[in-house]
PDB file of N, CA and C in Angstrom:
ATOM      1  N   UNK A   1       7.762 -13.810  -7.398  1.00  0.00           N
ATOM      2  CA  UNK A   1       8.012 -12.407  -7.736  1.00  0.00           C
ATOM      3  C   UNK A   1       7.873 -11.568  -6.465  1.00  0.00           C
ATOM      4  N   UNK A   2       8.706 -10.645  -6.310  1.00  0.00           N
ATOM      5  CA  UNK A   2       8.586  -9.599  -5.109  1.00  0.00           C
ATOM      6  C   UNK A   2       7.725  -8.882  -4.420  1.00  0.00           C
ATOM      7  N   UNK A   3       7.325  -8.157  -6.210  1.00  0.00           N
ATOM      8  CA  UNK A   3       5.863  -7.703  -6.020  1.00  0.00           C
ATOM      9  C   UNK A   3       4.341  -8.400  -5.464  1.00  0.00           C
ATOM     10  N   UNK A   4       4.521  -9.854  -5.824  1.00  0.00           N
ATOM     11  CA  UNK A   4       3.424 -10.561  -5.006  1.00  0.00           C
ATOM     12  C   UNK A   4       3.681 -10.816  -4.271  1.00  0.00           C
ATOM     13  N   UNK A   5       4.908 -10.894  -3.139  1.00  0.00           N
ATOM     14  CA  UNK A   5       4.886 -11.434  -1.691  1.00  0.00           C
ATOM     15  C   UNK A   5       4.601 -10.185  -1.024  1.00  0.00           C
ATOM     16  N   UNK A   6       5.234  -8.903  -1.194  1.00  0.00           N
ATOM     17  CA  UNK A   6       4.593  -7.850  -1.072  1.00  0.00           C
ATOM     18  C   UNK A   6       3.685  -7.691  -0.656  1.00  0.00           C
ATOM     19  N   UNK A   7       2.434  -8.008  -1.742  1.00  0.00           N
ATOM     20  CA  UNK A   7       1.012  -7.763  -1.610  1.00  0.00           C
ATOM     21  C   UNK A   7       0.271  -8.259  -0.736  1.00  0.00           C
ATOM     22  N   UNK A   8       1.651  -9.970  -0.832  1.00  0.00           N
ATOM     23  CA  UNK A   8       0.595 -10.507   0.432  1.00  0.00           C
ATOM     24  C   UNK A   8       0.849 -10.390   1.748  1.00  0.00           C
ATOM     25  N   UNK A   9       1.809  -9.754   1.971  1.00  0.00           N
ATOM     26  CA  UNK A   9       2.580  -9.219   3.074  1.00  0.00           C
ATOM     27  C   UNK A   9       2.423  -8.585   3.957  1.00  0.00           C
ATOM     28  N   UNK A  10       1.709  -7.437   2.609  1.00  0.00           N
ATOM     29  CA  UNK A  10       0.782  -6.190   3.291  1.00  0.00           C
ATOM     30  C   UNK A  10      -0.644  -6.165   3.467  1.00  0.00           C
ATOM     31  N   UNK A  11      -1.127  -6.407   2.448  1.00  0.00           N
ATOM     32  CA  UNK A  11      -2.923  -6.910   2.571  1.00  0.00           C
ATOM     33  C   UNK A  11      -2.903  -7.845   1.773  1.00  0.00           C
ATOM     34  N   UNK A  12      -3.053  -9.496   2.482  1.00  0.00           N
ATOM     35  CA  UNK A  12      -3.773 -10.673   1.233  1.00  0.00           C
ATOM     36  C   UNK A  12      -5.073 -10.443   0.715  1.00  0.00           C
ATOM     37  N   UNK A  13      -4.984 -10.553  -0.751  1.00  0.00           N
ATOM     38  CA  UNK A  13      -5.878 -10.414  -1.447  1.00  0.00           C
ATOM     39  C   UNK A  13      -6.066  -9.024  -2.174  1.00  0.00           C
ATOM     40  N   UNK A  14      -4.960  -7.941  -1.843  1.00  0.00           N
ATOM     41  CA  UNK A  14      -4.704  -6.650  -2.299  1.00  0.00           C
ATOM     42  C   UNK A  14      -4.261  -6.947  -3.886  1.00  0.00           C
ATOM     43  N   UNK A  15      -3.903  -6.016  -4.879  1.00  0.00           N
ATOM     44  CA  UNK A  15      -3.130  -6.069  -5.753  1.00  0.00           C
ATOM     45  C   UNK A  15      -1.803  -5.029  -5.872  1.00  0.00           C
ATOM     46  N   UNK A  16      -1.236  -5.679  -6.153  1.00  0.00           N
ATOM     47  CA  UNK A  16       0.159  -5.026  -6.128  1.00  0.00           C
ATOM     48  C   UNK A  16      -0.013  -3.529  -5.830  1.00  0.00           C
ATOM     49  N   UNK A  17      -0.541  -2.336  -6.744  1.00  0.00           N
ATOM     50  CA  UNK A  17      -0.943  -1.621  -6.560  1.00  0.00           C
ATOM     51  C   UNK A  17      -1.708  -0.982  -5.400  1.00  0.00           C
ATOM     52  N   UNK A  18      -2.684  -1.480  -4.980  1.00  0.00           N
ATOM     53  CA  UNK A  18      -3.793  -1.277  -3.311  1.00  0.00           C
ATOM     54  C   UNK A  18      -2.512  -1.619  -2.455  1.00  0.00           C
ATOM     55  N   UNK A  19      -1.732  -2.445  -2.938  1.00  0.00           N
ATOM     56  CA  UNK A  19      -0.694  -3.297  -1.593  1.00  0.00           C
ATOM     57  C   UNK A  19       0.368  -1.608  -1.369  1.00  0.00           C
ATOM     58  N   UNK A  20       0.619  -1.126  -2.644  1.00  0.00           N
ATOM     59  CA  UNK A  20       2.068  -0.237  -2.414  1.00  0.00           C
ATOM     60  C   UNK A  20       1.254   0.989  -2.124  1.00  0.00           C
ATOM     61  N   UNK A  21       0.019   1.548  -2.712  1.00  0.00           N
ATOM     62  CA  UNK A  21      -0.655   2.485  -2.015  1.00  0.00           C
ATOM     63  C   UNK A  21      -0.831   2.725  -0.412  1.00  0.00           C
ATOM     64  N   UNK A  22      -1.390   1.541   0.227  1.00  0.00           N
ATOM     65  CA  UNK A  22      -1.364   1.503   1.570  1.00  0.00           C
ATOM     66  C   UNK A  22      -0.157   1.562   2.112  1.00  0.00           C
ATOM     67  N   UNK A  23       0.548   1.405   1.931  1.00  0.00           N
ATOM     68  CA  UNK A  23       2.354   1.455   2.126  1.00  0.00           C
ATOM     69  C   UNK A  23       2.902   2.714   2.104  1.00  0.00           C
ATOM     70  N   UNK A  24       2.157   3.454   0.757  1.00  0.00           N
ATOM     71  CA  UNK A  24       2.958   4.903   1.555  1.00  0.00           C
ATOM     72  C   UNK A  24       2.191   5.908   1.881  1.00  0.00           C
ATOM     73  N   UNK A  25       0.471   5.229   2.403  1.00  0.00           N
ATOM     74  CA  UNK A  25      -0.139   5.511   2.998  1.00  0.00           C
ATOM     75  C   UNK A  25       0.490   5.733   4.628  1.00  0.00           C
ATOM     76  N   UNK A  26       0.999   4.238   4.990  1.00  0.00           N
ATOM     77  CA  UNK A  26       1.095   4.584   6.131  1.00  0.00           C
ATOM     78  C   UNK A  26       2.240   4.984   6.897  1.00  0.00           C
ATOM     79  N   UNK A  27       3.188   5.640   5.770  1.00  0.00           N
ATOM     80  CA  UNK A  27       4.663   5.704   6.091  1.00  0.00           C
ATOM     81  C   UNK A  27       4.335   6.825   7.116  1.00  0.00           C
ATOM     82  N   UNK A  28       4.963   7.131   8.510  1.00  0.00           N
ATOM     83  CA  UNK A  28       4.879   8.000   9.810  1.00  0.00           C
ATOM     84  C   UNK A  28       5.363   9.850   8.660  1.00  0.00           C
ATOM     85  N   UNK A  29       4.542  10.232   8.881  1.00  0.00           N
ATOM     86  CA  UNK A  29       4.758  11.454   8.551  1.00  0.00           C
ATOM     87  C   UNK A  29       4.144  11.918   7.507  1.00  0.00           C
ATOM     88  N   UNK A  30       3.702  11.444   6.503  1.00  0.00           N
ATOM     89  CA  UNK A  30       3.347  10.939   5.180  1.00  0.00           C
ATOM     90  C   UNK A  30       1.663  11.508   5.247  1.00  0.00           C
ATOM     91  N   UNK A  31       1.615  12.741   5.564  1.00  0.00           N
ATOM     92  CA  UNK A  31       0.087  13.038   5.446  1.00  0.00           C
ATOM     93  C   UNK A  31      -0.876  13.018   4.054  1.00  0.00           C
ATOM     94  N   UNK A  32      -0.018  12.931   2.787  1.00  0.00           N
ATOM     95  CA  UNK A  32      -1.124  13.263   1.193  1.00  0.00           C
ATOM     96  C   UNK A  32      -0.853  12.458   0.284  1.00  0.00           C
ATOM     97  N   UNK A  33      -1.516  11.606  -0.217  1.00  0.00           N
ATOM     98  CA  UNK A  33      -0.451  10.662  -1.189  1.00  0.00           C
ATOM     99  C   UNK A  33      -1.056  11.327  -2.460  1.00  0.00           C
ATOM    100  N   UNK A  34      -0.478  12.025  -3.704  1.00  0.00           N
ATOM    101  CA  UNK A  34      -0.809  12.225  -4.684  1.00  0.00           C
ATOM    102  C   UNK A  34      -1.117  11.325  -5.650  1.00  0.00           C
ATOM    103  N   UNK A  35      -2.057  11.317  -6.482  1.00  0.00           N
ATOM    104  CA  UNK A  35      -2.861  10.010  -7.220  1.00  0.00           C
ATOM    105  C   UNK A  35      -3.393  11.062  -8.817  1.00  0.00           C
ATOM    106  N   UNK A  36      -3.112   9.996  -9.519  1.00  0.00           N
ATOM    107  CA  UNK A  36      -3.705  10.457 -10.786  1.00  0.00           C
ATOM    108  C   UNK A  36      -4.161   9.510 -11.593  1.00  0.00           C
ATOM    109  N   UNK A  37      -4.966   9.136 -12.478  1.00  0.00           N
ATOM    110  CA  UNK A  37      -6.186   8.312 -13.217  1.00  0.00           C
ATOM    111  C   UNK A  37      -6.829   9.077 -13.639  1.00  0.00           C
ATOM    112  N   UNK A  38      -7.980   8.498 -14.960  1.00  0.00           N
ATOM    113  CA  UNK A  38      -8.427   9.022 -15.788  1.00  0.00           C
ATOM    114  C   UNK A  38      -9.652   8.160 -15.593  1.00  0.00           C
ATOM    115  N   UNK A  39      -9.445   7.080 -14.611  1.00  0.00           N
ATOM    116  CA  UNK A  39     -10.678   5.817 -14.363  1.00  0.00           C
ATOM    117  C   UNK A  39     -11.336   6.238 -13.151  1.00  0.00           C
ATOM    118  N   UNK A  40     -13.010   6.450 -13.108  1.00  0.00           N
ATOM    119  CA  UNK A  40     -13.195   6.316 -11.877  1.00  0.00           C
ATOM    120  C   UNK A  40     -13.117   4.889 -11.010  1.00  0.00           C
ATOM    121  N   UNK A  41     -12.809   4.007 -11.531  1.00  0.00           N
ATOM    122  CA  UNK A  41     -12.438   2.756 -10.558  1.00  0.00           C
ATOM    123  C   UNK A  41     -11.344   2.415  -9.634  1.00  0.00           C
ATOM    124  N   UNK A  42     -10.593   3.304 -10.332  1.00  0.00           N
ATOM    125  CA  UNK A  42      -9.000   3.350  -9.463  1.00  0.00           C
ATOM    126  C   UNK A  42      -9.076   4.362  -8.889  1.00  0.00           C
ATOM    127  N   UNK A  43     -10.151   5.527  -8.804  1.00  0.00           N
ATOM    128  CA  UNK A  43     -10.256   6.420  -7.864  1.00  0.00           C
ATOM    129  C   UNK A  43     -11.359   6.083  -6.564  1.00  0.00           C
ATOM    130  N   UNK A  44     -12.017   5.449  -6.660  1.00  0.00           N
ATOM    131  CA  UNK A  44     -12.932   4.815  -6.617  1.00  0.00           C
ATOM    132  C   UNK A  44     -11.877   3.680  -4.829  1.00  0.00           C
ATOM    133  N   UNK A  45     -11.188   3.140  -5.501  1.00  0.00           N
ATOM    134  CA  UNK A  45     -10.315   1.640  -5.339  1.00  0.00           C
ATOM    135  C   UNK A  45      -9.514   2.176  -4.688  1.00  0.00           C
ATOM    136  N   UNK A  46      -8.532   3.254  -4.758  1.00  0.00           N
ATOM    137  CA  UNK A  46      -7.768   4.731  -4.153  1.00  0.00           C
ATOM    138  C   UNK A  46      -8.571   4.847  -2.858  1.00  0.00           C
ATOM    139  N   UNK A  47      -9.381   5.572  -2.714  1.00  0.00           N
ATOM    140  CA  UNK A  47     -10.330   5.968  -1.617  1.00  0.00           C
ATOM    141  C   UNK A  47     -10.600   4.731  -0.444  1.00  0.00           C
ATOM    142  N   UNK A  48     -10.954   3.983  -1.110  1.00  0.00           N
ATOM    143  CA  UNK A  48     -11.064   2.531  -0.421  1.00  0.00           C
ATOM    144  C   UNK A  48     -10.109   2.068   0.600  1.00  0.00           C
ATOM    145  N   UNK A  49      -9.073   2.060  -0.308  1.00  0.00           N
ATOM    146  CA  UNK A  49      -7.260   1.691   0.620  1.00  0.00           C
ATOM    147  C   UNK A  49      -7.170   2.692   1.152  1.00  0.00           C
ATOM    148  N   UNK A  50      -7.423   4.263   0.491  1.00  0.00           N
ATOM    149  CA  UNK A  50      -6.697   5.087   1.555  1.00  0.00           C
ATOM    150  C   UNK A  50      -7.485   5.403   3.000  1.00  0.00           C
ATOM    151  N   UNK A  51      -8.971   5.007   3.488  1.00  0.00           N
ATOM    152  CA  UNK A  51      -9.746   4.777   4.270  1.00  0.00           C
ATOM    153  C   UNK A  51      -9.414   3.415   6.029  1.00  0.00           C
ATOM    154  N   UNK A  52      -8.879   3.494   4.852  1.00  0.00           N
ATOM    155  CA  UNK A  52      -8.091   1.796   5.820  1.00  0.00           C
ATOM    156  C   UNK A  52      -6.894   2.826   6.645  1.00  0.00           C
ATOM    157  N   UNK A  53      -7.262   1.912   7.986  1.00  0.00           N
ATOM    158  CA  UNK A  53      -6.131   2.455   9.163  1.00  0.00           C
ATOM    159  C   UNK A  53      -4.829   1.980   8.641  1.00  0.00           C
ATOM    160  N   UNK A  54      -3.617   2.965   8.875  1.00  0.00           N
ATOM    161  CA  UNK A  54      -2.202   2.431   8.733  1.00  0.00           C
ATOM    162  C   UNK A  54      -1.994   1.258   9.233  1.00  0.00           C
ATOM    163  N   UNK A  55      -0.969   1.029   8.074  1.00  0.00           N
ATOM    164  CA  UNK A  55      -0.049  -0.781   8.826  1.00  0.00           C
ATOM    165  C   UNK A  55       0.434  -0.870   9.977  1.00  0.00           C
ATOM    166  N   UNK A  56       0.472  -1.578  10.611  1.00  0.00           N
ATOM    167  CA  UNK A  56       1.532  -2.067  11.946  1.00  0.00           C
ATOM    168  C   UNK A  56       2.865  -1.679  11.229  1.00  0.00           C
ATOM    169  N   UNK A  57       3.673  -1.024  12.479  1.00  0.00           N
ATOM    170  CA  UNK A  57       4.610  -0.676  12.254  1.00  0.00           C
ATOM    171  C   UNK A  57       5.782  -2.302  11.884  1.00  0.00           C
ATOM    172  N   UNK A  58       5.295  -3.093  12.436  1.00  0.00           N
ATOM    173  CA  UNK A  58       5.979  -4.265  12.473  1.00  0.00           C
ATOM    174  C   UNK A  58       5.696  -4.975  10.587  1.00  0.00           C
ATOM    175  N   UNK A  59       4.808  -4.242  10.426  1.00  0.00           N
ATOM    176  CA  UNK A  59       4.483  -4.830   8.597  1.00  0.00           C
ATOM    177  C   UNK A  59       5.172  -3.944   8.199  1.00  0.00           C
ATOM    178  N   UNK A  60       5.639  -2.618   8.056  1.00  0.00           N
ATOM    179  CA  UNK A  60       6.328  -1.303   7.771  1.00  0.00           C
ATOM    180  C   UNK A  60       7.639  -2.009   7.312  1.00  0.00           C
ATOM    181  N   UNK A  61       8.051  -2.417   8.668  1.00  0.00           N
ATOM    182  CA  UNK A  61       9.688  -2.825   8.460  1.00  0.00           C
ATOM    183  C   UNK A  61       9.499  -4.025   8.083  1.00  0.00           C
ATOM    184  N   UNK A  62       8.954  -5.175   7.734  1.00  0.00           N
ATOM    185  CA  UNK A  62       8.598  -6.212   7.135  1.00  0.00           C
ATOM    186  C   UNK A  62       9.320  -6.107   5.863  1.00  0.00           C
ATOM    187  N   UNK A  63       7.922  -4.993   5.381  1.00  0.00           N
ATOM    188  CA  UNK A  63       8.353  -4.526   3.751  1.00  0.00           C
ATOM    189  C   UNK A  63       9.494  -3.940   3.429  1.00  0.00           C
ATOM    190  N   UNK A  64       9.957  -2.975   4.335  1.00  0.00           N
ATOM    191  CA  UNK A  64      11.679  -2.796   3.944  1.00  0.00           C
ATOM    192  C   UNK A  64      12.386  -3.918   4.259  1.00  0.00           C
ATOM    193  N   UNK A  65      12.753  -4.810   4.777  1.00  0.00           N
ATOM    194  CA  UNK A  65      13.802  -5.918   5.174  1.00  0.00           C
ATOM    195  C   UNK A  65      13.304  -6.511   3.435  1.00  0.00           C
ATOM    196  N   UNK A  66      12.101  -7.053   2.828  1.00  0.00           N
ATOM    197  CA  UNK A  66      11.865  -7.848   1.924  1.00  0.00           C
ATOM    198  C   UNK A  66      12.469  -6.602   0.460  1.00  0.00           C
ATOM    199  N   UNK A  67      12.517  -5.577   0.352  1.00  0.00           N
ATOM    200  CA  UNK A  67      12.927  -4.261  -0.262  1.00  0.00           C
ATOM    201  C   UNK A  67      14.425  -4.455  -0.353  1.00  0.00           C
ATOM    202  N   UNK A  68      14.941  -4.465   0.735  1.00  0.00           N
ATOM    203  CA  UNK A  68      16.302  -4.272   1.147  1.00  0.00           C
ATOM    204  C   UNK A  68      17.076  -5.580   0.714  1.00  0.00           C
ATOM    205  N   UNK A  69      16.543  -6.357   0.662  1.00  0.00           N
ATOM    206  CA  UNK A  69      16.866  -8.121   0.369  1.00  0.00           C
ATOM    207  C   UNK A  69      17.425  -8.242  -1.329  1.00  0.00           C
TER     208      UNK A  69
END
């Protein structure tokens, strides 16, 4: 499935979700990612990924070529 090579693409051991968060976390320009939940665990889990330094630009275009495919 797409979505799991993805994940592991971008962070092994991420879940699909943490994987596409950090992703448009670190898109160049991309200063606020809007988030909504009703769980504090996924806000919680949110904070976590979004704390983490951006991807290599070389994982960036990774994920579009595997997108684009």
């Amino acid at each position: 499935m797409v979505t799991d090579e993805l994940a592991l693409l971008i962070a092994p051991g991420a879940t699909p979700a943490e994987a596409t968060l950090r992703v448009a976390a670190s898109i160049p320009g991309v200063n606020h990612v809007l988030l909504g939940s009703g769980h504090a665990q996924h806000r919680e889990t949110a904070q976590r990924v979004l704390a983490l330094p951006p991807l290599p630009d070389k994982t960036l275009h990774e994920v579009i070529d595997v997108l684009g495919a």
